[in-house]
PDB file of N, CA and C in Angstrom:
ATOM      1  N   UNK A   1      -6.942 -70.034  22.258  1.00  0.00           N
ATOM      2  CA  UNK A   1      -7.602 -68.765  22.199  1.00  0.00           C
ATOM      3  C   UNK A   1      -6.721 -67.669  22.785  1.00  0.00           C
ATOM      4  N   UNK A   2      -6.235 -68.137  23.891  1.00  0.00           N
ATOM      5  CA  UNK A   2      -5.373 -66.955  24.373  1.00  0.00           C
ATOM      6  C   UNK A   2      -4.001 -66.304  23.443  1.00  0.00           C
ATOM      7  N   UNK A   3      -3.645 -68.000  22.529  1.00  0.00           N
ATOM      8  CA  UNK A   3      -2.669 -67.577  21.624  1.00  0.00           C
ATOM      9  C   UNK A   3      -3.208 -66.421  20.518  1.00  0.00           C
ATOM     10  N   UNK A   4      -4.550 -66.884  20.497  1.00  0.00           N
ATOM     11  CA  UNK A   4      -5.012 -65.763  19.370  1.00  0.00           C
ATOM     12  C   UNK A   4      -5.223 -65.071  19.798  1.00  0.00           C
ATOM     13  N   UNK A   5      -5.477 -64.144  20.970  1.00  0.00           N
ATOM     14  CA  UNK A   5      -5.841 -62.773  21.642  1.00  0.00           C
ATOM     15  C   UNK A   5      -3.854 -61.949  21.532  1.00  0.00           C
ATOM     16  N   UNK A   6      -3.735 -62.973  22.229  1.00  0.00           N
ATOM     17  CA  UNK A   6      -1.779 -62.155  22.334  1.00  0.00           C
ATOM     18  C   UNK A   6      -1.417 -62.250  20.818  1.00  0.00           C
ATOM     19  N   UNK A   7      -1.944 -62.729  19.922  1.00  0.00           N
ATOM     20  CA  UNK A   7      -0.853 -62.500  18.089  1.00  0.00           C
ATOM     21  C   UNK A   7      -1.979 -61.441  17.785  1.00  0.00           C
ATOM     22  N   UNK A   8      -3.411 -60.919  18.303  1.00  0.00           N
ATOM     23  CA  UNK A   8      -4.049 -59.988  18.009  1.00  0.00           C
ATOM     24  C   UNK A   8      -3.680 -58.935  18.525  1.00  0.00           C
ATOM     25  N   UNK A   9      -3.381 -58.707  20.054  1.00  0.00           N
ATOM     26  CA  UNK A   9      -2.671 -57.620  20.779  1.00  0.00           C
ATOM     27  C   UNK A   9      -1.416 -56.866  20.122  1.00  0.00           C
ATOM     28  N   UNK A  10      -0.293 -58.261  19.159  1.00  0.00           N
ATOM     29  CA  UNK A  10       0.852 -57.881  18.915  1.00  0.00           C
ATOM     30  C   UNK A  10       0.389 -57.297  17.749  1.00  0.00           C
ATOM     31  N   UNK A  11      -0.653 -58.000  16.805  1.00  0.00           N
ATOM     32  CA  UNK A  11      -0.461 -57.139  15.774  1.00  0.00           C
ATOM     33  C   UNK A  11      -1.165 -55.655  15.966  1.00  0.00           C
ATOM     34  N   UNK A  12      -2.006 -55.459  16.458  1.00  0.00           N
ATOM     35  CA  UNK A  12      -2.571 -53.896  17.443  1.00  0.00           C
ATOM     36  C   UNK A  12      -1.381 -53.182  17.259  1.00  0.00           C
ATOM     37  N   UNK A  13      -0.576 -53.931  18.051  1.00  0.00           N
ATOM     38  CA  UNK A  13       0.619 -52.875  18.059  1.00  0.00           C
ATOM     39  C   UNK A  13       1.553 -52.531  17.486  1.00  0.00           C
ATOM     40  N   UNK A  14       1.950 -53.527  16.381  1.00  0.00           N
ATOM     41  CA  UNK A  14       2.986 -53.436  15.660  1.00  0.00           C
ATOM     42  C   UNK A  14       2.128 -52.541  14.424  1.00  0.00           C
ATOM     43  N   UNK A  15       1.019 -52.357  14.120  1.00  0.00           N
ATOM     44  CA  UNK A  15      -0.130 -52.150  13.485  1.00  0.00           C
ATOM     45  C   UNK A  15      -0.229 -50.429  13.728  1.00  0.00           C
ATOM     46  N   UNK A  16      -0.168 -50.155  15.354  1.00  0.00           N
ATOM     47  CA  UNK A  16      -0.039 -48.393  16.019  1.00  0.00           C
ATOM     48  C   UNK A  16       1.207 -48.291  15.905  1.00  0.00           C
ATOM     49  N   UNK A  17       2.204 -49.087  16.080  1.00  0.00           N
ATOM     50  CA  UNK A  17       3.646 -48.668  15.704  1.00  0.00           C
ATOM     51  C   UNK A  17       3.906 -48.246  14.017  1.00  0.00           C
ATOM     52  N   UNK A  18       3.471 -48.802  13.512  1.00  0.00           N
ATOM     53  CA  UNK A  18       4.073 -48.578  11.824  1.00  0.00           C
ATOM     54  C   UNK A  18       2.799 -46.957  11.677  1.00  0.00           C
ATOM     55  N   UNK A  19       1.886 -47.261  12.158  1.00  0.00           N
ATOM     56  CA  UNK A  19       1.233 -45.643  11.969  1.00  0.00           C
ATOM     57  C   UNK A  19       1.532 -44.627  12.493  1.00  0.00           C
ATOM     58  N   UNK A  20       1.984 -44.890  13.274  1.00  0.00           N
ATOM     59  CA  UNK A  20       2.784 -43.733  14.242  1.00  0.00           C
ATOM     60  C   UNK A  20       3.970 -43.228  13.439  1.00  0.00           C
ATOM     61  N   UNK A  21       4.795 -44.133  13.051  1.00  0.00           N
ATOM     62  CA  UNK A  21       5.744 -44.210  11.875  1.00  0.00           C
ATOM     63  C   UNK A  21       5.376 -43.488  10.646  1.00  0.00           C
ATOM     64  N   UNK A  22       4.291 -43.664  10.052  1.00  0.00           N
ATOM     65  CA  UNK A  22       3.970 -43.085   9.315  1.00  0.00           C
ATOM     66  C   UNK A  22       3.517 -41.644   9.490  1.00  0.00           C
ATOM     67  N   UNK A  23       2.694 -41.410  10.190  1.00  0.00           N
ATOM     68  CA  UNK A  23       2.239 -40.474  10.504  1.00  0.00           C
ATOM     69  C   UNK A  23       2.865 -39.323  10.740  1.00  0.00           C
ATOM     70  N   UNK A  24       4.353 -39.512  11.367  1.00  0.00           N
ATOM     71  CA  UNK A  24       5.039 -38.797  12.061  1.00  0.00           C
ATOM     72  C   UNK A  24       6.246 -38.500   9.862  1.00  0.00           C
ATOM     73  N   UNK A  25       6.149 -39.526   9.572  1.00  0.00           N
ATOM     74  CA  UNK A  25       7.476 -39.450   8.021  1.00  0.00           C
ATOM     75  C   UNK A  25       6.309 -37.843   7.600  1.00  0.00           C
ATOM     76  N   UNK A  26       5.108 -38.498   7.509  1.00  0.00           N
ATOM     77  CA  UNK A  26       3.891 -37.752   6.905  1.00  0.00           C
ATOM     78  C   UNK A  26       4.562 -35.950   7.091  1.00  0.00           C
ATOM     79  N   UNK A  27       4.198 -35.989   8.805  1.00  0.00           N
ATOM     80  CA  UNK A  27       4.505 -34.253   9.097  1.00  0.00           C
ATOM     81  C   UNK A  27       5.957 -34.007   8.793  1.00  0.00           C
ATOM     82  N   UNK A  28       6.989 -34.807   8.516  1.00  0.00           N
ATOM     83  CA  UNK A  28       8.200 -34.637   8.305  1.00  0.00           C
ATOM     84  C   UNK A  28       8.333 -33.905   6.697  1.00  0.00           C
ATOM     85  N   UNK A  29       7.679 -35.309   5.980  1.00  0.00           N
ATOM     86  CA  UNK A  29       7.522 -34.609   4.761  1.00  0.00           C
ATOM     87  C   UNK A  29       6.496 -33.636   4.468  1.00  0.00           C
ATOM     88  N   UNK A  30       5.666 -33.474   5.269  1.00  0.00           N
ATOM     89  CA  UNK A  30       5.125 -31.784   4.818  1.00  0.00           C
ATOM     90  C   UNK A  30       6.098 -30.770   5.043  1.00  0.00           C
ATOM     91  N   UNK A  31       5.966 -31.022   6.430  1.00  0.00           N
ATOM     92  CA  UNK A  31       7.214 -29.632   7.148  1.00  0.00           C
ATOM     93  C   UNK A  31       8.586 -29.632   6.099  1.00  0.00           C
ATOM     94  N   UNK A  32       8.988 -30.673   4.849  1.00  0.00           N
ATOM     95  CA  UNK A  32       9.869 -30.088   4.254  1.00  0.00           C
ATOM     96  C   UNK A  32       9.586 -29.676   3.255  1.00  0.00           C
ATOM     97  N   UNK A  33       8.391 -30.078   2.502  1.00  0.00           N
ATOM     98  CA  UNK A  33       7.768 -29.151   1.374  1.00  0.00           C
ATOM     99  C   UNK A  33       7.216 -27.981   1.752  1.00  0.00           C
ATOM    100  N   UNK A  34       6.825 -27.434   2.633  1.00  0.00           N
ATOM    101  CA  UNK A  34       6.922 -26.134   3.200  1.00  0.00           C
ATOM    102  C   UNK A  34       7.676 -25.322   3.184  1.00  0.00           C
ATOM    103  N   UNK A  35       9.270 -25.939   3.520  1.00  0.00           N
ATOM    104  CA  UNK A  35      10.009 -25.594   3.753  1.00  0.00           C
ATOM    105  C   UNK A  35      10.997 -25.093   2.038  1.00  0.00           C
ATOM    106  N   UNK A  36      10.655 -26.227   0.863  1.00  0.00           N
ATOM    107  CA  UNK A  36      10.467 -26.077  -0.105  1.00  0.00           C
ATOM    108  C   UNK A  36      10.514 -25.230  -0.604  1.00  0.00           C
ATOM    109  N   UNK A  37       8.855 -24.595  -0.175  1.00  0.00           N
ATOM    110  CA  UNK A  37       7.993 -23.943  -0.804  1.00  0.00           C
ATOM    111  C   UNK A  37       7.776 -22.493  -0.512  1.00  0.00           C
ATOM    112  N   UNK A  38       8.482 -22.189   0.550  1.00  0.00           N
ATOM    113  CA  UNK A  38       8.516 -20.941   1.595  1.00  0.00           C
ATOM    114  C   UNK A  38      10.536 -20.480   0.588  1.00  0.00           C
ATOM    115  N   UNK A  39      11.385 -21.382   0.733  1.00  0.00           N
ATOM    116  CA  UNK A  39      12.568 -21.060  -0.155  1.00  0.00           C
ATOM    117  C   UNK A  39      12.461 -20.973  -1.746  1.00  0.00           C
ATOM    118  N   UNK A  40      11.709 -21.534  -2.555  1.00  0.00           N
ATOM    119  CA  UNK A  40      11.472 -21.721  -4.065  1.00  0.00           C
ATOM    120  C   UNK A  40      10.305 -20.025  -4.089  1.00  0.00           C
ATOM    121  N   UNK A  41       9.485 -19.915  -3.105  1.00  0.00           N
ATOM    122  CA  UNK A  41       8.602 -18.831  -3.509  1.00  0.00           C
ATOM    123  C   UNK A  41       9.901 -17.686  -3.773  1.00  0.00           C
ATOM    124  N   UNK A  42       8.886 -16.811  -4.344  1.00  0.00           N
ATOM    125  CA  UNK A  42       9.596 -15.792  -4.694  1.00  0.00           C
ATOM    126  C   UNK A  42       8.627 -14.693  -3.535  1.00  0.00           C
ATOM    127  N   UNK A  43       8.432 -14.579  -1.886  1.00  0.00           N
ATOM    128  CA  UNK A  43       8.323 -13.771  -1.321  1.00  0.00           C
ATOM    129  C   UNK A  43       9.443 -13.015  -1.081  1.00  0.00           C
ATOM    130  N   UNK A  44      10.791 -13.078  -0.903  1.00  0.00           N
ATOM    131  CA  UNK A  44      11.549 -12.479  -1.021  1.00  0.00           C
ATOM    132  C   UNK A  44      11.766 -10.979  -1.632  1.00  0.00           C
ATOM    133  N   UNK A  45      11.835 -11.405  -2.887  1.00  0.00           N
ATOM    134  CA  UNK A  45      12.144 -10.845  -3.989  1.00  0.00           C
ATOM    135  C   UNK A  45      10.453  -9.640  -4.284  1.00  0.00           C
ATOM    136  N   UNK A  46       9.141 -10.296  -4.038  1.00  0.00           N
ATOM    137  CA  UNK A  46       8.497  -9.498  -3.748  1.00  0.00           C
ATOM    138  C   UNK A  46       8.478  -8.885  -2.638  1.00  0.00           C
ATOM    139  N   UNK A  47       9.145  -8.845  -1.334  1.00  0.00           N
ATOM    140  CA  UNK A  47       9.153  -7.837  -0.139  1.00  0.00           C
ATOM    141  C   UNK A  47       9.990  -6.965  -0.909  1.00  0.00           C
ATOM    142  N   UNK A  48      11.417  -6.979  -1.772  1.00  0.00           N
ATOM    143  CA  UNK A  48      12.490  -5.992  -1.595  1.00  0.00           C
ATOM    144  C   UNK A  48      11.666  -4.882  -3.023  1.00  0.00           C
ATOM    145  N   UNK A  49      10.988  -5.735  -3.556  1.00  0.00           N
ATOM    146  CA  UNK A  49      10.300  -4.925  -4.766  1.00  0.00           C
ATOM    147  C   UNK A  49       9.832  -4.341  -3.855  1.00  0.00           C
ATOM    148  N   UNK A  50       8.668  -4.501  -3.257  1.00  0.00           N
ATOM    149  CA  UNK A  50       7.253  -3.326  -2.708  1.00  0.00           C
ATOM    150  C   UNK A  50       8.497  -2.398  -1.827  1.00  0.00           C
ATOM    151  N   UNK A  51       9.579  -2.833  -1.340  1.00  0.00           N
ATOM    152  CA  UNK A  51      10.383  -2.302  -0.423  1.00  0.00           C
ATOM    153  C   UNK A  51      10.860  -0.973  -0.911  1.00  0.00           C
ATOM    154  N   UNK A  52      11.582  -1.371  -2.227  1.00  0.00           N
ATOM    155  CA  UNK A  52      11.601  -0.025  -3.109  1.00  0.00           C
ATOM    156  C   UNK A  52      10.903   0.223  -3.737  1.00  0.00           C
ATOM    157  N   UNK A  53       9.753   0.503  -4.800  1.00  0.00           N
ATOM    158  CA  UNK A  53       8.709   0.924  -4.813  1.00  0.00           C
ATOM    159  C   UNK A  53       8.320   1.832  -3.600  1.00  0.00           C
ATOM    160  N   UNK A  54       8.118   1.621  -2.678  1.00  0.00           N
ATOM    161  CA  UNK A  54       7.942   2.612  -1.398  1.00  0.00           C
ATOM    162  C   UNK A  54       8.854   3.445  -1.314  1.00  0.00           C
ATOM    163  N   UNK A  55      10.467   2.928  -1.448  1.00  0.00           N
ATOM    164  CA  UNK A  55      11.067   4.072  -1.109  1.00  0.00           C
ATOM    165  C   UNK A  55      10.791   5.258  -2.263  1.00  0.00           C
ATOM    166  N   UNK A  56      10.407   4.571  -3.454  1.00  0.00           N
ATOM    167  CA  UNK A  56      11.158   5.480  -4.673  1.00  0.00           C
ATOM    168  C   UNK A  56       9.385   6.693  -4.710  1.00  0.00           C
ATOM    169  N   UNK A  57       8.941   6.178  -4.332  1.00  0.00           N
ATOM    170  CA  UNK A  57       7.415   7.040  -3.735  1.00  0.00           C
ATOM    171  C   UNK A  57       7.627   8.097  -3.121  1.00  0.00           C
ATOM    172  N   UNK A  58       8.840   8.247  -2.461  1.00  0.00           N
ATOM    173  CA  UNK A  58       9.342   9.462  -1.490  1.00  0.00           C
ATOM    174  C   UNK A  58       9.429  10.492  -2.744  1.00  0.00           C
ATOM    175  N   UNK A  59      10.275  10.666  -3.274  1.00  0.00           N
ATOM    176  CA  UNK A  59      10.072  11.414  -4.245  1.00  0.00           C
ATOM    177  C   UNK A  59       9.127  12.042  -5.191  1.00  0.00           C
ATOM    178  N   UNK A  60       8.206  11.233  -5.383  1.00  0.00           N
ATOM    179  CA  UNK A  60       7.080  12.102  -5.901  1.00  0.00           C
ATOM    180  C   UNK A  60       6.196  12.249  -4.712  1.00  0.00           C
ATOM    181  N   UNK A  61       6.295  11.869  -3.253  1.00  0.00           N
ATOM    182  CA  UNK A  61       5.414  12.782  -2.354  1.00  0.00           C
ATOM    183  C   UNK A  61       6.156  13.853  -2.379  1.00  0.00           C
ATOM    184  N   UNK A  62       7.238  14.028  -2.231  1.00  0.00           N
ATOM    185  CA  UNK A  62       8.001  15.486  -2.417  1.00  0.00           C
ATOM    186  C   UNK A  62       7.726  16.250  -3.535  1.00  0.00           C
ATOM    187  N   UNK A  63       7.824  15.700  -4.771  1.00  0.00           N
ATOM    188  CA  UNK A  63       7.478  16.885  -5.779  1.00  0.00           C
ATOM    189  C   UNK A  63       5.880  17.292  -5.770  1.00  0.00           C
ATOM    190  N   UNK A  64       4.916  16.428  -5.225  1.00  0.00           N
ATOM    191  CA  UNK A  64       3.832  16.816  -5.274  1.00  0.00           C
ATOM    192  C   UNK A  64       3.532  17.767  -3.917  1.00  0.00           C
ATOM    193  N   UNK A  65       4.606  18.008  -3.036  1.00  0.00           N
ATOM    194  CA  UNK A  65       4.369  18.557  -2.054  1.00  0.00           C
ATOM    195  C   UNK A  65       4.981  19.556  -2.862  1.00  0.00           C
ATOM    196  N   UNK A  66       6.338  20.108  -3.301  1.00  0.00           N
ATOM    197  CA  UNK A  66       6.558  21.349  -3.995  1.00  0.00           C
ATOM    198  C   UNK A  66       5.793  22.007  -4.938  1.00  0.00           C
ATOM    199  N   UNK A  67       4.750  21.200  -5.619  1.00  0.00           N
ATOM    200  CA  UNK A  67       3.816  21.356  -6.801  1.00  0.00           C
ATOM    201  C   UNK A  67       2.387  21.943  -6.083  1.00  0.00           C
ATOM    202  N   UNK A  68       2.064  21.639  -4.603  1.00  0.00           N
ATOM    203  CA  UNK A  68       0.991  21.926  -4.087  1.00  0.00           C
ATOM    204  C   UNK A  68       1.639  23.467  -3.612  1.00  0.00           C
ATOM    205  N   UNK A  69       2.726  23.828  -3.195  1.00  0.00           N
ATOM    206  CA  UNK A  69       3.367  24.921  -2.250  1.00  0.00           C
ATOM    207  C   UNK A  69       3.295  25.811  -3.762  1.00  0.00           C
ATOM    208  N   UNK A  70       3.648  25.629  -4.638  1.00  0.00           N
ATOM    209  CA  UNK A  70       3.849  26.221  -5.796  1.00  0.00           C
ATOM    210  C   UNK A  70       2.221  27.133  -6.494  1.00  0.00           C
ATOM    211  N   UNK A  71       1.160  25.949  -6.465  1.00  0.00           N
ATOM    212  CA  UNK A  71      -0.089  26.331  -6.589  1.00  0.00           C
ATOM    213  C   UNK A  71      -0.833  27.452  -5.715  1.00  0.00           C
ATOM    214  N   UNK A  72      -0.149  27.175  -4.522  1.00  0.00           N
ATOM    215  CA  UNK A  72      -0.554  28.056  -3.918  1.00  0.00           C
ATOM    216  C   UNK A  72      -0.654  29.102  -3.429  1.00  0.00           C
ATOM    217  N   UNK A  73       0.794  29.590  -3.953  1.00  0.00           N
ATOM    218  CA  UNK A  73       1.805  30.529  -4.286  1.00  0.00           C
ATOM    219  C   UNK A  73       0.792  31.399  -5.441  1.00  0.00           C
ATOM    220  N   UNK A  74       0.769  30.502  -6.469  1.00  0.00           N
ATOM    221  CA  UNK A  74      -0.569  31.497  -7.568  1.00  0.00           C
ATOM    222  C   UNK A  74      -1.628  31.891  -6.913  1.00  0.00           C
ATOM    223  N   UNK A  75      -2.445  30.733  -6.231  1.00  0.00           N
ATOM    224  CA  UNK A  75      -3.432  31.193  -5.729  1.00  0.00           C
ATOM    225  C   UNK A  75      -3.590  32.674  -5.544  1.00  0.00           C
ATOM    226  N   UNK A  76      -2.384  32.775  -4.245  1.00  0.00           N
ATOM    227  CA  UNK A  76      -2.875  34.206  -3.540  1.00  0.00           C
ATOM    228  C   UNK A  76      -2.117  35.413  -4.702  1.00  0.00           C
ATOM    229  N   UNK A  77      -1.404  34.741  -5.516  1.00  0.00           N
ATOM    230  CA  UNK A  77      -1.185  35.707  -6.409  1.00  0.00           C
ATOM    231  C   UNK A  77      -2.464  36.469  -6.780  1.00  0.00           C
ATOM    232  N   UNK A  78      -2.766  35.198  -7.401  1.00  0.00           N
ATOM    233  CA  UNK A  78      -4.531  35.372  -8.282  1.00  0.00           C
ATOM    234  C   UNK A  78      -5.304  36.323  -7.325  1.00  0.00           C
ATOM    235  N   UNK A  79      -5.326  35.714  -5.892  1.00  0.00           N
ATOM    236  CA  UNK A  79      -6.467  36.571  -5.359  1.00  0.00           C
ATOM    237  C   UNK A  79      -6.162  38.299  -5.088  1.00  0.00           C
ATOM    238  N   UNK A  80      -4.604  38.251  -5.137  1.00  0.00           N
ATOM    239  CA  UNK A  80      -4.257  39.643  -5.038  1.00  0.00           C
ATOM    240  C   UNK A  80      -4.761  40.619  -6.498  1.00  0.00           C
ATOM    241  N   UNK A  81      -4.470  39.211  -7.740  1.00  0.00           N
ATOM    242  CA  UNK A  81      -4.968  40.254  -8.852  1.00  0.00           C
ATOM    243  C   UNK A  81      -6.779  40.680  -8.859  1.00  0.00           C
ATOM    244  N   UNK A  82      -7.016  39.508  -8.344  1.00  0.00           N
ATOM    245  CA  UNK A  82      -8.522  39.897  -8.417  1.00  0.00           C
ATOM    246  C   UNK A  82      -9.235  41.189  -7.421  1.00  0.00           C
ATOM    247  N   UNK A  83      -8.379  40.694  -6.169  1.00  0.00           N
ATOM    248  CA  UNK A  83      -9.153  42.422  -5.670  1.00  0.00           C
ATOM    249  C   UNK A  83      -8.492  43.883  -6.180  1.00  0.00           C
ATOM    250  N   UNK A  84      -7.314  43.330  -6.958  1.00  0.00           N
ATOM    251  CA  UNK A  84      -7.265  44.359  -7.882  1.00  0.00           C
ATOM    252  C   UNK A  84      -7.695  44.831  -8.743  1.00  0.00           C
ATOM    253  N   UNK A  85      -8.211  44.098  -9.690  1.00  0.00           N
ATOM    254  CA  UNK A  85      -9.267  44.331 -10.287  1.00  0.00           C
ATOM    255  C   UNK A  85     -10.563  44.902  -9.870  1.00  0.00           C
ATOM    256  N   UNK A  86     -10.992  44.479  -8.598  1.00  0.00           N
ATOM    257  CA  UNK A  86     -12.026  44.776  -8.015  1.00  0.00           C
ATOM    258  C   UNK A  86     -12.218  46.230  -8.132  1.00  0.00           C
ATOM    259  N   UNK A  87     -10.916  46.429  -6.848  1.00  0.00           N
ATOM    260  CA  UNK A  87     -10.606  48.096  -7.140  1.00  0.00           C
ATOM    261  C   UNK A  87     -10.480  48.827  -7.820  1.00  0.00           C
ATOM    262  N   UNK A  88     -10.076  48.498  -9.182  1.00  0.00           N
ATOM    263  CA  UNK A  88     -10.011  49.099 -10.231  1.00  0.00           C
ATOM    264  C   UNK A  88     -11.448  49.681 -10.890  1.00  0.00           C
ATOM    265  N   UNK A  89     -12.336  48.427 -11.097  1.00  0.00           N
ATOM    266  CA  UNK A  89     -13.485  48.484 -11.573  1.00  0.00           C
ATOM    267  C   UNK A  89     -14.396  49.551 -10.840  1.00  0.00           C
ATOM    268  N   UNK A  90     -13.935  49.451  -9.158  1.00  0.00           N
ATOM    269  CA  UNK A  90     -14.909  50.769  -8.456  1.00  0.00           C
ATOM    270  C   UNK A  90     -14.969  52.048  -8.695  1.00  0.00           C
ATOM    271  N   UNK A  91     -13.444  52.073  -9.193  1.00  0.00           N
ATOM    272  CA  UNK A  91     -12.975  53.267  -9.692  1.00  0.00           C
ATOM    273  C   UNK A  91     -13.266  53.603 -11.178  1.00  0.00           C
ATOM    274  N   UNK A  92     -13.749  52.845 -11.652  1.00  0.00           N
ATOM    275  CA  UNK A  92     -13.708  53.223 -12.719  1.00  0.00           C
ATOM    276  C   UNK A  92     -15.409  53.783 -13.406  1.00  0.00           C
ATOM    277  N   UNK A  93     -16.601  53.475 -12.468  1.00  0.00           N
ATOM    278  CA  UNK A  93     -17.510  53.763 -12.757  1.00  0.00           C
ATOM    279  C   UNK A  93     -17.246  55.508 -12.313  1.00  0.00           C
ATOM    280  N   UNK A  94     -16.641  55.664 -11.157  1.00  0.00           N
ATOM    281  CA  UNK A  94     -16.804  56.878 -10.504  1.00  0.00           C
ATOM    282  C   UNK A  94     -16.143  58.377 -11.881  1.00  0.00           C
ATOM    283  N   UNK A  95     -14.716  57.217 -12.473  1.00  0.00           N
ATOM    284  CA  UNK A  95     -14.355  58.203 -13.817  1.00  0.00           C
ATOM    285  C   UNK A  95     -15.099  58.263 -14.666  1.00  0.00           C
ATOM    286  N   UNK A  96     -15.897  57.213 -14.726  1.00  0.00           N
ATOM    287  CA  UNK A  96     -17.072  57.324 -16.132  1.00  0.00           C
ATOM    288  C   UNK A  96     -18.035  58.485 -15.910  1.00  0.00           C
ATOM    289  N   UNK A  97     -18.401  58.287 -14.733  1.00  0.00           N
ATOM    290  CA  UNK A  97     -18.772  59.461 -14.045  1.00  0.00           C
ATOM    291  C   UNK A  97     -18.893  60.945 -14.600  1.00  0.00           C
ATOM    292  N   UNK A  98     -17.228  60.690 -14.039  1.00  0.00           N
ATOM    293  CA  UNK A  98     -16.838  62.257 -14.359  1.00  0.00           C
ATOM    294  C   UNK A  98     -16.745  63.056 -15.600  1.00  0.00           C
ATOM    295  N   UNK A  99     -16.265  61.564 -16.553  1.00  0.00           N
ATOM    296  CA  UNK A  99     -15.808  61.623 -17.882  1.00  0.00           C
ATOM    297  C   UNK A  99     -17.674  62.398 -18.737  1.00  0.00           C
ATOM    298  N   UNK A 100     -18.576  61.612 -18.214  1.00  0.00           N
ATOM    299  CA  UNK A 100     -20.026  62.007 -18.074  1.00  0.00           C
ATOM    300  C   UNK A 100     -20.562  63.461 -17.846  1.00  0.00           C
ATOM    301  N   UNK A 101     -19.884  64.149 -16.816  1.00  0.00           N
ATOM    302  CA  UNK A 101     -20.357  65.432 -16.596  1.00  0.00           C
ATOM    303  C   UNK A 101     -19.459  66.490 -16.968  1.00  0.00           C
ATOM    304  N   UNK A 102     -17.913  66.087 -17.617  1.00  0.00           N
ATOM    305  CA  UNK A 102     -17.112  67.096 -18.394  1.00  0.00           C
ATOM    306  C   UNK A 102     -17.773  67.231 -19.846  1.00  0.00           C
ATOM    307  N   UNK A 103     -18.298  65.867 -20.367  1.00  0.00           N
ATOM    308  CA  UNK A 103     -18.561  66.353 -21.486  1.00  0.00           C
ATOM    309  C   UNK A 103     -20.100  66.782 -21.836  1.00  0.00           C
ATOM    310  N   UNK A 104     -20.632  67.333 -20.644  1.00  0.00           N
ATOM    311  CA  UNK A 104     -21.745  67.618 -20.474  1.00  0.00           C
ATOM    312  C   UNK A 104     -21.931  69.111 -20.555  1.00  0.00           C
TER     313      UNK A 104
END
């Protein structure tokens, strides 16, 4: 009996030894398909894309910043024509006016 307790003990262990073995090939071979899989991806190649893409964005925030400075430039054009107009129009009832009591 005792022989069979010690060939049960050994195989226990030779039994946690080969799993341990395994276990350990196991994370080896993940950690190199990872490793794989992190070199075969194409993150790379998508960072340097979005990379430029961003840069090349600079440029049309700039023209849309010259295009907003530009608009706004009319704007106060516009608003200068309009109270010109304004003025005009005040004046112009006052000639109707007049135009009213010359030919009166």
């Amino acid at each position: 009996m005792a022989s069979n307790k010690a060939a049960a003990a050994s195989w226990n262990q030779e039994t946690k030894a080969r799993l341990n073995d395994k276990v350990s090939s196991n994370i080896n071979d993940i950690g190199s398909i990872l490793r794989q899989a992190i070199r075969g991806s194409k993150s790379p190649d998508f960072l340097a894309q979005a990379a430029k893409n961003f840069a090349s964005q600079e440029s049309y925030i700039h023209n849309s910043h010259e295009t907003m400075r530009k608009m706004d430039l009319l704007r106060s054009q516009l608003e200068f024509q309009h109270s010109s107009i304004n003025r005009s129009l005040s004046c112009l009832d006052e000639v109707q006016d007049q135009l009213s009591s010359i030919n009166h």
